[in-house]
Protein backbone atom coordinates (compact mmCIF):
# COMPACT_ATOMS: atom_id res chain seq x y z
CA UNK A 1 29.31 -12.50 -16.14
CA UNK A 2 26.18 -11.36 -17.92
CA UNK A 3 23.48 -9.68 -15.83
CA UNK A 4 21.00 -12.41 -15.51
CA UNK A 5 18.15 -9.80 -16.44
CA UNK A 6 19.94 -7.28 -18.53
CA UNK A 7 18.10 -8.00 -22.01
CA UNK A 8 14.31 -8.11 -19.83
CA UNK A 9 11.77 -5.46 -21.39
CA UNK A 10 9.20 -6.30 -19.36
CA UNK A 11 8.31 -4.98 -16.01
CA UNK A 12 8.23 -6.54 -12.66
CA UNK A 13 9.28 -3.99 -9.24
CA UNK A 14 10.67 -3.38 -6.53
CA UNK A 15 8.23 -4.19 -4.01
CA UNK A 16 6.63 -2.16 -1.79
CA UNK A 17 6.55 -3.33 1.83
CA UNK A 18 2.93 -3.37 1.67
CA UNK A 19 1.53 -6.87 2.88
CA UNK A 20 -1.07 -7.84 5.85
CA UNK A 21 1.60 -9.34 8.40
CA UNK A 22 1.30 -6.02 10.68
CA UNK A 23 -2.05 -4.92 10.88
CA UNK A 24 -3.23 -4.69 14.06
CA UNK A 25 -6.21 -2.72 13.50
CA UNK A 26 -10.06 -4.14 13.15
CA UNK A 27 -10.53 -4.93 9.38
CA UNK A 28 -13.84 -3.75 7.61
CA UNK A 29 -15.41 -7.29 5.94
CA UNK A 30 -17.38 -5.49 3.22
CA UNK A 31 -14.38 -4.23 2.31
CA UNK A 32 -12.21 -7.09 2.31
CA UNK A 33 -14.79 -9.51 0.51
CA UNK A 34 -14.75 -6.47 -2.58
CA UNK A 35 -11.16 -7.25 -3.33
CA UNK A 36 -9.45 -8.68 -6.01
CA UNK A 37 -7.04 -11.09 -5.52
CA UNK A 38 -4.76 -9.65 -8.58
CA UNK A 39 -3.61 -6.28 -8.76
CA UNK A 40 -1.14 -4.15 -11.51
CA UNK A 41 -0.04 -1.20 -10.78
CA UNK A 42 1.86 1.50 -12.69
CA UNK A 43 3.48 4.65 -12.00
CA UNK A 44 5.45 7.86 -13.25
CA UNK A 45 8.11 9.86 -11.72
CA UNK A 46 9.64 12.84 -12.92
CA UNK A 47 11.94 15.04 -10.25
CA UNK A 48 14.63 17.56 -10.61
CA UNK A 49 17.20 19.00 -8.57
CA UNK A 50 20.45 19.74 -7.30
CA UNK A 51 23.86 17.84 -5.92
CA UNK A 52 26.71 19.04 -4.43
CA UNK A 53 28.67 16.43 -4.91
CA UNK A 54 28.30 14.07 -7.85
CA UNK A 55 31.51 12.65 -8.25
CA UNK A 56 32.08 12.14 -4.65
CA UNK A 57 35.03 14.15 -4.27
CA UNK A 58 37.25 13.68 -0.99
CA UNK A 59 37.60 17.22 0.69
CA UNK A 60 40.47 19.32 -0.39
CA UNK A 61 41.58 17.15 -3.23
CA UNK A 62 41.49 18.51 -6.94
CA UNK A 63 38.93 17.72 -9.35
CA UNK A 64 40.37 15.29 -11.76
CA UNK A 65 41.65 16.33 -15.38
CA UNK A 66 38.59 15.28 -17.60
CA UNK A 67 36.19 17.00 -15.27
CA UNK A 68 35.33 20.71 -14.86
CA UNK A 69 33.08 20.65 -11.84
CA UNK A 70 31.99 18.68 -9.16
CA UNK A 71 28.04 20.09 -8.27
CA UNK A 72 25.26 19.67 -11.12
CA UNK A 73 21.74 20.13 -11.20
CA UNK A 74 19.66 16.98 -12.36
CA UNK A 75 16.58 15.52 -14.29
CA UNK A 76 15.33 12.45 -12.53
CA UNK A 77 13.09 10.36 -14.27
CA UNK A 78 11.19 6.69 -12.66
CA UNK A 79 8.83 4.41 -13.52
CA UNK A 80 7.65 1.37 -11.52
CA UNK A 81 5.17 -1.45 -12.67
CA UNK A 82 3.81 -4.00 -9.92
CA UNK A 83 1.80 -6.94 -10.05
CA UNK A 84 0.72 -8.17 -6.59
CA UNK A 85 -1.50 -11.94 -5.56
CA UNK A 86 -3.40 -12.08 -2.11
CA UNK A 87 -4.94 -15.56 -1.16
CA UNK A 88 -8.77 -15.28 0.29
CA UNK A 89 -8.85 -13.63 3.29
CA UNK A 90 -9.14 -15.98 6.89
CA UNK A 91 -10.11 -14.92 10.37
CA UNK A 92 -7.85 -14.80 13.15
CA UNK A 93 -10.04 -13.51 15.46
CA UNK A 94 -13.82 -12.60 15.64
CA UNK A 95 -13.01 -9.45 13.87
CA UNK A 96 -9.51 -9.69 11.84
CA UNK A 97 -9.40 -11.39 8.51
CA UNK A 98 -5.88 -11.86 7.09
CA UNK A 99 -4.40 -13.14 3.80
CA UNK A 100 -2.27 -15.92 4.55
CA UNK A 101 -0.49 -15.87 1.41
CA UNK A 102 0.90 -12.83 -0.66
CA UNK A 103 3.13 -13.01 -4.04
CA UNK A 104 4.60 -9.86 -5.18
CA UNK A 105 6.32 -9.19 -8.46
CA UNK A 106 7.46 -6.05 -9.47
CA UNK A 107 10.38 -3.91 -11.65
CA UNK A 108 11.67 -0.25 -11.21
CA UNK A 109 13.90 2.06 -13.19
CA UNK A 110 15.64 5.14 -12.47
CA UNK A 111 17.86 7.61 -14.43
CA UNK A 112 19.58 10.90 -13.80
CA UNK A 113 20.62 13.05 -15.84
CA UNK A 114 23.06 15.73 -14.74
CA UNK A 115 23.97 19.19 -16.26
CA UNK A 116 27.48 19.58 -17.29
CA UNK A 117 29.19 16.37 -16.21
CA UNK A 118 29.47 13.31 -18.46
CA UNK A 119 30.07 10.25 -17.75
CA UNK A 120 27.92 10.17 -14.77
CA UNK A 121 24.40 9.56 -15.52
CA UNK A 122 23.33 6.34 -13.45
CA UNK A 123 20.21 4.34 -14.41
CA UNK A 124 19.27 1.22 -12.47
CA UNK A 125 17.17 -1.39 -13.30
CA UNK A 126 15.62 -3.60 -10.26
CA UNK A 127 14.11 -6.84 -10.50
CA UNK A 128 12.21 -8.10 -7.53
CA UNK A 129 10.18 -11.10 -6.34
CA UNK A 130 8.44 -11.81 -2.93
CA UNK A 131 6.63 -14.12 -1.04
CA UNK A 132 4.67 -13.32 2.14
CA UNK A 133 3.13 -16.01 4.30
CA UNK A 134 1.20 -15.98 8.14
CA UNK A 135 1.35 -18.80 10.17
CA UNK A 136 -1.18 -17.11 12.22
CA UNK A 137 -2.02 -13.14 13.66
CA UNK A 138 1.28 -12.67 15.32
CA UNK A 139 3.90 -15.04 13.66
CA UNK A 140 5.31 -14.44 9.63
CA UNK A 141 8.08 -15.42 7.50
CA UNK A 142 8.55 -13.52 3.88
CA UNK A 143 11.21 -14.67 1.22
CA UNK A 144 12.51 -11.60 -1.53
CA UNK A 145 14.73 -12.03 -4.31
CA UNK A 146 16.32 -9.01 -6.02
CA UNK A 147 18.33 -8.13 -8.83
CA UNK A 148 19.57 -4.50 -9.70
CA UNK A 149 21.39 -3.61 -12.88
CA UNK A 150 23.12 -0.12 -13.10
CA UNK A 151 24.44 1.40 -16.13
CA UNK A 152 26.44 4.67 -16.15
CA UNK A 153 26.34 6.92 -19.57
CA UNK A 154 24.64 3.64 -20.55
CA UNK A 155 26.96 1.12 -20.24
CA UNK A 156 26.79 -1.84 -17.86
CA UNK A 157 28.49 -0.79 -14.58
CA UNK A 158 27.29 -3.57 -11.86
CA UNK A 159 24.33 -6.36 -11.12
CA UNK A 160 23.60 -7.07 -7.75
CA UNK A 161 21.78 -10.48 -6.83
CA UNK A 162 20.56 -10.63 -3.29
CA UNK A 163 18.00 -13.57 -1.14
CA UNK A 164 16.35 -12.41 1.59
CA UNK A 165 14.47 -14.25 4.11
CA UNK A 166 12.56 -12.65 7.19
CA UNK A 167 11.12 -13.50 10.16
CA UNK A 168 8.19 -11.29 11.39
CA UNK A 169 6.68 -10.63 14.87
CA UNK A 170 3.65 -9.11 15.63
CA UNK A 171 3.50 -7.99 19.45
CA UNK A 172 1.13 -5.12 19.64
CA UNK A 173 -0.88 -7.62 21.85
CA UNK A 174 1.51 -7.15 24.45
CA UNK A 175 1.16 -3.47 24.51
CA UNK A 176 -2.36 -2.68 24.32
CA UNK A 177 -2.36 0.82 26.34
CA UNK A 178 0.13 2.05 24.36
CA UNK A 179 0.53 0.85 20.50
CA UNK A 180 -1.73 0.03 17.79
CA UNK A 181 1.33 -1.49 16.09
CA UNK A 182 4.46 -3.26 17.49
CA UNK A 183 6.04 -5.42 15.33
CA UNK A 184 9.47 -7.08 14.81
CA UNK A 185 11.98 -8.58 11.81
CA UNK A 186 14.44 -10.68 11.90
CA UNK A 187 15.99 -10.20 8.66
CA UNK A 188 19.04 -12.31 6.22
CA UNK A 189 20.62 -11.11 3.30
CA UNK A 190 22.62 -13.33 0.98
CA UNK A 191 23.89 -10.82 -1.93
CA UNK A 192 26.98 -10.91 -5.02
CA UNK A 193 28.24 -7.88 -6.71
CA UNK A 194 29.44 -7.83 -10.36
CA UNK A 195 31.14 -4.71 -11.71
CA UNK A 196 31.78 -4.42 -15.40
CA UNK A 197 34.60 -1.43 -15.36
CA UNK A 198 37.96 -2.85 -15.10
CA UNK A 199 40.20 -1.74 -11.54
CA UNK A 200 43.22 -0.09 -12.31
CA UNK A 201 44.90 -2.04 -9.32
CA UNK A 202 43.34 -5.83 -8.46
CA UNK A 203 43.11 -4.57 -5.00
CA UNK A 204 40.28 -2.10 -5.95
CA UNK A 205 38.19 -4.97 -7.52
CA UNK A 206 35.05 -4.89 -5.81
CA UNK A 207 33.03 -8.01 -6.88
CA UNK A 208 32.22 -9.37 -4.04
CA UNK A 209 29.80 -11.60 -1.48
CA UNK A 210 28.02 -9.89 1.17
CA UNK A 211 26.29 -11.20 3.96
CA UNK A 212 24.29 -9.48 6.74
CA UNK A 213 21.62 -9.91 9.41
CA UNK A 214 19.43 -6.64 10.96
CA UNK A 215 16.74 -6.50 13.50
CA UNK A 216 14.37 -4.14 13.64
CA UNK A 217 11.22 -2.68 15.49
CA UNK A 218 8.79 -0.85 14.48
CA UNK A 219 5.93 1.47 17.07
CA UNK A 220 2.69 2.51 15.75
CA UNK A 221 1.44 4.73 19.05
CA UNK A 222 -2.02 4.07 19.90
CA UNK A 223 -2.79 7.79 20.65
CA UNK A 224 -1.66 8.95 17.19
CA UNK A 225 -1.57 5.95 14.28
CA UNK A 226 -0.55 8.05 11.69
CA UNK A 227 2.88 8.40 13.00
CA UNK A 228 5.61 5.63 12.93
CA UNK A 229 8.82 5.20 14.69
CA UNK A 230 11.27 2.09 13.10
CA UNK A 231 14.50 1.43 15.12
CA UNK A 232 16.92 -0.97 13.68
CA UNK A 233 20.60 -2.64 13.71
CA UNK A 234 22.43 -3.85 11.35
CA UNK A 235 25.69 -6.09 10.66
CA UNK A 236 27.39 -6.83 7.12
CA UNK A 237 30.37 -8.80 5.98
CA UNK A 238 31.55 -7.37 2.71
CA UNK A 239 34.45 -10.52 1.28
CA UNK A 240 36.23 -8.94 -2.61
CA UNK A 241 38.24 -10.12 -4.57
CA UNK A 242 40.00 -7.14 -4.05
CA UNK A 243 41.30 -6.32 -0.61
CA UNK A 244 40.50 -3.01 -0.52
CA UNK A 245 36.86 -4.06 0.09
CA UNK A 246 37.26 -6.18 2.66
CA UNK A 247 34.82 -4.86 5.57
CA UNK A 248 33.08 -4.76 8.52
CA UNK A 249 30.01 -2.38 9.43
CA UNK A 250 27.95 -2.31 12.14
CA UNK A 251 24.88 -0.04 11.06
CA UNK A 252 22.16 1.96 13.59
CA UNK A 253 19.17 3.40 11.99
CA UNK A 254 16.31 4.77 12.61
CA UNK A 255 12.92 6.28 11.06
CA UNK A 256 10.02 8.43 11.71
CA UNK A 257 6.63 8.97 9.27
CA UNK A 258 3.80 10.81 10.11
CA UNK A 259 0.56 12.22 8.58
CA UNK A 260 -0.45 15.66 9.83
CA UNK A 261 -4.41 14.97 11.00
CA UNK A 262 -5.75 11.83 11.91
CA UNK A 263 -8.77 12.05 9.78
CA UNK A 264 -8.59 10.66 6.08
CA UNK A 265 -11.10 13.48 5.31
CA UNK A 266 -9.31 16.37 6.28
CA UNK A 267 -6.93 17.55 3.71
CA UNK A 268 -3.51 17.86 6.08
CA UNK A 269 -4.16 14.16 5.98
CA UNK A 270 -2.99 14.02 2.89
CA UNK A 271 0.52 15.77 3.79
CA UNK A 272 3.10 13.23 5.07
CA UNK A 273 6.99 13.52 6.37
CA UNK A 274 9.50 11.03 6.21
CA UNK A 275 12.78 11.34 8.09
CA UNK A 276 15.28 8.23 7.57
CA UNK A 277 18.86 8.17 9.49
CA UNK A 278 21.89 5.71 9.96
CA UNK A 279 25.35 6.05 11.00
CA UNK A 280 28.01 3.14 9.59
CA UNK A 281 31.01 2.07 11.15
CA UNK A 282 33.23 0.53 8.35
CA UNK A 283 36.22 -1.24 9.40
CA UNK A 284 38.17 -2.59 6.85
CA UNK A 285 40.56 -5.80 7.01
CA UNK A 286 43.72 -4.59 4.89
CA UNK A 287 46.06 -1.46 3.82
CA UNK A 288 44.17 0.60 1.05
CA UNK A 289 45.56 1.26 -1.81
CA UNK A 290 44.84 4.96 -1.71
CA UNK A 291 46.61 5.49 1.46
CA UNK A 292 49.97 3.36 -0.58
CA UNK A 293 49.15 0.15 1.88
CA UNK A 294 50.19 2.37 4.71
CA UNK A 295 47.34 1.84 7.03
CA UNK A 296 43.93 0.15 6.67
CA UNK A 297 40.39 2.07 5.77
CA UNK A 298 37.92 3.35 8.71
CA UNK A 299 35.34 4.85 8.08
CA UNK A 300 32.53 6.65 9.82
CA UNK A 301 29.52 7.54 8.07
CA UNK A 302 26.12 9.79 8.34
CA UNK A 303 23.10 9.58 6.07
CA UNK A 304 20.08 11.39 6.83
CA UNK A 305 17.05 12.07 4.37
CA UNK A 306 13.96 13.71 4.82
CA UNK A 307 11.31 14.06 2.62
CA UNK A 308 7.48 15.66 2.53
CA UNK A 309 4.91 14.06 0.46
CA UNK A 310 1.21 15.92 -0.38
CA UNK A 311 -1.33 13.77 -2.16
CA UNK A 312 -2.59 16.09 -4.57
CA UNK A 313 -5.30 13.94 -5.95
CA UNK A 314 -6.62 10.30 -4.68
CA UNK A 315 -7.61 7.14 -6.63
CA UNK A 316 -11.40 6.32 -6.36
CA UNK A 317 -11.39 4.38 -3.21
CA UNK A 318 -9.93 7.60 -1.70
CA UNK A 319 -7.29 5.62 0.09
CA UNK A 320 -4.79 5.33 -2.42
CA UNK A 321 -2.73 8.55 -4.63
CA UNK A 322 -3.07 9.33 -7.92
CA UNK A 323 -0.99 12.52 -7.95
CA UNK A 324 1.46 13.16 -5.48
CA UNK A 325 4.20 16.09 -5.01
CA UNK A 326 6.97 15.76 -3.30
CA UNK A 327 10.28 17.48 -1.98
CA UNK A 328 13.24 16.09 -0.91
CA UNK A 329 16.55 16.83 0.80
CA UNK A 330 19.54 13.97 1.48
CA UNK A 331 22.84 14.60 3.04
CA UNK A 332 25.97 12.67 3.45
CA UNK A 333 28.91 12.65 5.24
CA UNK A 334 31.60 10.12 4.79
CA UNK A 335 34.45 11.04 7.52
CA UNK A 336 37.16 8.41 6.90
CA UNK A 337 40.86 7.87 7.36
CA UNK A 338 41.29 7.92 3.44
CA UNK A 339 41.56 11.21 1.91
CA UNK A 340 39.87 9.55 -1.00
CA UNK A 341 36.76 8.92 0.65
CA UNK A 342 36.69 11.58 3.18
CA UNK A 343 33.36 13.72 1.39
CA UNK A 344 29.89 15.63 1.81
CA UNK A 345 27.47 15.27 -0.68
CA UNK A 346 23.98 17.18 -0.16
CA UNK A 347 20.95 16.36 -2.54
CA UNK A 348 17.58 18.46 -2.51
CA UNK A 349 15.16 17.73 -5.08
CA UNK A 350 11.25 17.94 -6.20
CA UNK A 351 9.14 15.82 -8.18
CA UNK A 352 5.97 14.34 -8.46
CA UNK A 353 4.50 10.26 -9.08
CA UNK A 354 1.20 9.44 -11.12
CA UNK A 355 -0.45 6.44 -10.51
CA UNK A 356 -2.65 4.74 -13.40
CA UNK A 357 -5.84 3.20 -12.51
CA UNK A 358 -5.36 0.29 -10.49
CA UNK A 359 -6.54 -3.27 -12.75
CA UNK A 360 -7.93 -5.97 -10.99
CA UNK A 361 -9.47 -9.10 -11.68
CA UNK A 362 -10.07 -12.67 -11.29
């Protein structure tokens, strides 16, 4: 199977989570009637940095024969494109206007290049489509189609199709005293798997059909609205064609953003952290092949990312970046059964992202 979007030159992204279903705050008119209903975006990102653990080696086992080391530093380069349609504004109350209907196309690419290790260098290509609608201020539905193409060394590795449908719920009403946000999703994902390389045993083939459902909340405290607190859970059902891929996970995560001042004009405004956490418990269905079909696969697994962000320069209605540097660190830890699969990895890197002008029109 041929990746539906493989020979596409054009650019479309990954969207951005950015749509009017959650905002509870009071909405400036004058503002509102000044926008454009069509948007493009580009942007840049270059990043370097370091990982200890590229090939995902399990703890204790030896490097394989073709392959001298298992840490590299990287070059990271990015590049996203976005074109985005709001409908004309309606009021929901006396003082909130809302778009009703949102469209969002958008592409994004990725590469890394790492120092001293071939036959590793990913690059991913992702497709995306999305459509937002309101039925009114507290009830939403959004529908987001994705398709990611990786390559490794440049060769097709795997394309990913995925449907998503959501169900949003806006409930800050309910919690006046305390939130300026409080918000819900009910969230479906319908996704297939293709990979390219050929297993060396059919029970490592992992094309596949995946299938999960999350819920999720997100607080915005009234107190302090430039920080955000995102709870979630999250169940998948991973069916292969080959049986060592046959799994269960049950997923908790969690996130926290926040903006160091509360005033747009002062410059620690402009500085914002990101920390991002889940733990997986994978429990697979069958003897794995790695362990000679003596026992089945469980895993238990930690990812945790943070991240700090300074806006370095903003776009000209001063809410927006235009140059932006950022640092990153990622760890994880993937404590199974499996010798295989029993790893670390740990990721730091820094970069920056330039945004182009913004182009509207009508």
């Amino acid at each position: 199977m041929y990746p539906p979007l493989q020979s596409t030159t054009g650019a479309i992204i990954l969207a951005l989570n950015v749509f009017p279903i959650f905002a509870g705050q009071d909405v400036d008119e004058t503002l509102i009637a000044e926008e454009k209903p069509y948007t493009f975006k580009l942007s840049i990102s270059p990043a370097g940095g370091y990982n200890s653990n590229v090939i995902l080696l399990g703890e204790g086992l030896p490097l394989p024969p073709s392959i001298s080391r298992q840490d590299a530093a990287f070059f990271e380069i990015g590049s996203a494109a976005t074109f985005d349609w709001k409908s004309a504004p309606i009021a929901f109350a006396p003082d909130e206007l809302l778009s009703t209907d949102q469209v969002t196309l958008s592409y994004e690419y990725k590469a890394d290049f790492y120092e001293g290790i071939s036959g590793f260098d990913p690059g991913v290509h992702a497709w995306s489509g999305k459509y937002t609608h309101l039925f009114d201020k507290q009830w939403g539905y959004r529908i987001e189609t994705k398709d990611i193409y990786t390559t490794i060394d440049g060769h097709g590795y795997s394309n990913k199709t995925s449907v998503t449908p959501v169900i949003t719920l806006q409930a800050a009403q309910y919690a006046e005293t305390i939130a300026k946000d409080l918000s819900a999703e009910f969230i479906f994902s319908f996704m297939t798997a293709d990979f390219y390389f050929p297993p060396s045993l059919p029970a490592r083939n992992m094309d596949a059909n995946n299938y999960s459902a999350e819920c999720s909340i997100t607080f915005v405290p009234k107190k302090y609205d430039v920080a955000k607190f995102k709870i979630g859970f999250v169940h998948f059902r991973n069916d292969a064609d080959g049986s060592d891929y046959d799994y269960d996970r049950n997923r908790l995560q969690l996130s926290v953003e926040t903006r160091f001042s509360r005033k747009p004009e002062d410059r620690l405004y402009d500085l914002k952290a990101i920390i991002k956490y889940f733990h997986d418990f994978d429990r697979y269905d069958h003897a794995n092949s790695h362990a000679g079909f003596a026992f089945s696969r469980q895993d238990d697994r930690d990812d945790l990312g943070a991240g700090l962000t300074f806006d370095v320069l903003k776009s000209a209605d001063r809410k927006s970046s235009r140059f932006a540097v950022n640092i990153q660190y990622h760890y994880l830890r993937d404590n199974s059964n499996v010798p295989f699969f029993n790893y670390p990895q740990h990721t730091i890197q820094a970069g920056c992202t330039y945004a182009f002008d913004e182009l509207k029109w009508r």
